[in-house]
Protein backbone atom coordinates (compact mmCIF):
# COMPACT_ATOMS: atom_id res chain seq x y z
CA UNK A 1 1.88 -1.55 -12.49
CA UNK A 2 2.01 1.49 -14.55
CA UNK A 3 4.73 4.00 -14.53
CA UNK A 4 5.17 6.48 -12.23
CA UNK A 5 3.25 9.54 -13.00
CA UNK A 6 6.31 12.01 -11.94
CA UNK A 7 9.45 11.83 -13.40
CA UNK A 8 11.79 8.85 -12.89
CA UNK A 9 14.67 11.34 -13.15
CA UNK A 10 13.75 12.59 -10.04
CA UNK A 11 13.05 9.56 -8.52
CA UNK A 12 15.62 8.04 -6.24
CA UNK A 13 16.97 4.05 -7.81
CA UNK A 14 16.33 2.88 -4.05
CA UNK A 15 13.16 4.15 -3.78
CA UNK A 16 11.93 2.54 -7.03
CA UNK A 17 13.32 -0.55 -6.04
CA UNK A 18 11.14 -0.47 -2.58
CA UNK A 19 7.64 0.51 -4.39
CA UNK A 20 8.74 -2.38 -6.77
CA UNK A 21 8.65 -4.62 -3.25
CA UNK A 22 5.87 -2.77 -1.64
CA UNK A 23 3.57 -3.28 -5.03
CA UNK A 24 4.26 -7.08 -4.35
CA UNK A 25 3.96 -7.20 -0.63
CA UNK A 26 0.40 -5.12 -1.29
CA UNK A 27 -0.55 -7.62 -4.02
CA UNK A 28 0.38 -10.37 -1.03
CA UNK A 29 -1.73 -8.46 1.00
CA UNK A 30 -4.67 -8.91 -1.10
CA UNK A 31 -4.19 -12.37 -1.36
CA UNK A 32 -4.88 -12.70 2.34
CA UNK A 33 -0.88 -12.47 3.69
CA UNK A 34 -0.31 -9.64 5.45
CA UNK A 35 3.14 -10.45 6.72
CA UNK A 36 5.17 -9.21 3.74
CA UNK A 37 3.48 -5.60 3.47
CA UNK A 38 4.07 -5.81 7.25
CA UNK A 39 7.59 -5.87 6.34
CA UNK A 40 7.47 -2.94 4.91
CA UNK A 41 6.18 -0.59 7.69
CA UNK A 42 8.02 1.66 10.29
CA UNK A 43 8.06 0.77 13.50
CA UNK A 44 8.19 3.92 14.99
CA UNK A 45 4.69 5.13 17.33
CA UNK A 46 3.75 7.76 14.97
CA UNK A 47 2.66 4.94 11.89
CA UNK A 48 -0.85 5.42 10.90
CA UNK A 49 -3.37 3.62 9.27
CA UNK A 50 -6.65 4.34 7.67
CA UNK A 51 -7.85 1.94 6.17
CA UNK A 52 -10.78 0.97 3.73
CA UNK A 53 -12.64 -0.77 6.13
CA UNK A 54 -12.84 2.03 8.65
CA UNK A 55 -11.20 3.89 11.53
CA UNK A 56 -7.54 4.64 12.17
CA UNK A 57 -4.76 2.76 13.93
CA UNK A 58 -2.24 4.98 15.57
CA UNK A 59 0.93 2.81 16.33
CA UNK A 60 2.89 -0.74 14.77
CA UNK A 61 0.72 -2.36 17.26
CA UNK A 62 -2.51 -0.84 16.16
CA UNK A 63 -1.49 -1.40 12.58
CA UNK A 64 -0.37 -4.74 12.62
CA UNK A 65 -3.84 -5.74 14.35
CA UNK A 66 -5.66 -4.44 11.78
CA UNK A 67 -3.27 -5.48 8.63
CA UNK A 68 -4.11 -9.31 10.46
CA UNK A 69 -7.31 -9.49 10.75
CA UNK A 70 -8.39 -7.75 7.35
CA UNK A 71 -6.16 -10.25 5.67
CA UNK A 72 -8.30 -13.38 7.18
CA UNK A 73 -10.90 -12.42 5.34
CA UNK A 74 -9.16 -11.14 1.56
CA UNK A 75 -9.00 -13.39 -1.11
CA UNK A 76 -8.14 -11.54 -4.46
CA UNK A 77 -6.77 -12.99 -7.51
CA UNK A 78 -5.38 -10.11 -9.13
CA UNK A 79 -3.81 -6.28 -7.72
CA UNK A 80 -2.66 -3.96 -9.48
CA UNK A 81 -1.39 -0.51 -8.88
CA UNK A 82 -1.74 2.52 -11.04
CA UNK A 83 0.52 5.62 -9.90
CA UNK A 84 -1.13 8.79 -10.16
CA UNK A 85 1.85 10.58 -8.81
CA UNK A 86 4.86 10.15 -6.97
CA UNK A 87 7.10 12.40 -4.81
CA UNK A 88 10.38 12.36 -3.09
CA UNK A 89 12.09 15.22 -1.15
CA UNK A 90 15.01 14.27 1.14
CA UNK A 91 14.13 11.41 3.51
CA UNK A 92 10.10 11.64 2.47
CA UNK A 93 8.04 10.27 -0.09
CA UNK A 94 4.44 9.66 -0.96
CA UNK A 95 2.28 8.07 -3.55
CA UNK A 96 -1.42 8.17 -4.50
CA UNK A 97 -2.66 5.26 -7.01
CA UNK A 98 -5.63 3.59 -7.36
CA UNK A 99 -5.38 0.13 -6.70
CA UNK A 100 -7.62 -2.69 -8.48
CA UNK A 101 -8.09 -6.04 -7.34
CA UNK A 102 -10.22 -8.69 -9.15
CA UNK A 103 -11.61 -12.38 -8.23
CA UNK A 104 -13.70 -14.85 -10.11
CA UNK A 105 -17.11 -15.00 -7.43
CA UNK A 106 -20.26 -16.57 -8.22
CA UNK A 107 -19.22 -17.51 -12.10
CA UNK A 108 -18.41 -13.64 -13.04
CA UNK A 109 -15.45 -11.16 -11.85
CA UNK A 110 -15.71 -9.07 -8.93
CA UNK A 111 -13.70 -6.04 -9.18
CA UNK A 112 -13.09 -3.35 -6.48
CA UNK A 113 -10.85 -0.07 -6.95
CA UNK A 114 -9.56 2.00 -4.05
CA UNK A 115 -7.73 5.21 -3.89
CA UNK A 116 -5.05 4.77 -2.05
CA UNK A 117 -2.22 7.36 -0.32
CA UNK A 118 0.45 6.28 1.39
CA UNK A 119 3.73 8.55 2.69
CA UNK A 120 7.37 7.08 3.47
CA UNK A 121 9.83 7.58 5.29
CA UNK A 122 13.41 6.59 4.41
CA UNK A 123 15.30 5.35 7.72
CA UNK A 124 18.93 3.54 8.59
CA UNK A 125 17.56 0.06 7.21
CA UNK A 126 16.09 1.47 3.79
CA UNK A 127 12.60 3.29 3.55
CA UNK A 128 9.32 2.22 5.48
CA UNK A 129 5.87 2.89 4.76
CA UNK A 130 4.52 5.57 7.97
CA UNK A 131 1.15 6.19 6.60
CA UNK A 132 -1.48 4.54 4.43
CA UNK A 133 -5.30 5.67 4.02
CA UNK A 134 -7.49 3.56 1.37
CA UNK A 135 -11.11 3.81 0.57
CA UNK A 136 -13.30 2.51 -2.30
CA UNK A 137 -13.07 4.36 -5.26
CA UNK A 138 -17.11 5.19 -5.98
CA UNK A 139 -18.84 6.92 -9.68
């Protein structure tokens, strides 16, 4: 993971130790568990969710589905994150990176790169992701 692109001055400690979590939880994610970066979501109806493989979830419920059954079918060795910017005001915050996840397939890597936004929200228990749209980074 690379450093933040905005300034970590501005950059609440707490909210650099939960991207620290969510990074790992995502990387989990990619490895086919979806449980941890479940963890990390709101549970509140308003969540959303659109996702590289299509559509958009509206709700935990909806999310949660989705988060599942993606992760049945992921099986990446490697994810990384690289923060394009970062930005906190108050009790929101949002990222966009690009995300890169490699496996070995068929005797050579596979790589795939998506752009990636997601927006927080801090609440009582700490912040929670509320919104997350991914697609494939194409030339």
């Amino acid at each position: 993971m690379t450093a933040p692109a905005s300034s970590n001055s501005a950059i609440p400690p707490d909210f650099r130790e939960f991207m620290d979590v969510c990074h790992d939880a995502l990387g989990r994610q990619a490895r086919g568990h979806a449980q941890p970066f479940l963890n990390m979501w709101s549970r509140t109806p308003e969540v959303t969710l659109m996702a590289a493989v299509g559509g958009c979830q509206t709700g935990f419920d909806q999310v949660s589905g989705l988060l599942y059954g993606v992760a049945e079918s992921l099986n990446w060795d490697t994810w990384r994150a690289e923060n394009l910017v970062t930005g906190v005001a108050g009790d929101l915050a949002f990222t966009v990176e690009l995300e890169t996840t490699t496996r070995i397939a068929d005797g050579g890597e596979d790589a795939m790169t998506l752009r990636a936004t997601q927006v927080y929200r801090r609440a009582h228990d700490g912040w929670k992701v509320i919104h997350r749209h991914a697609d494939r980074l194409t030339p």
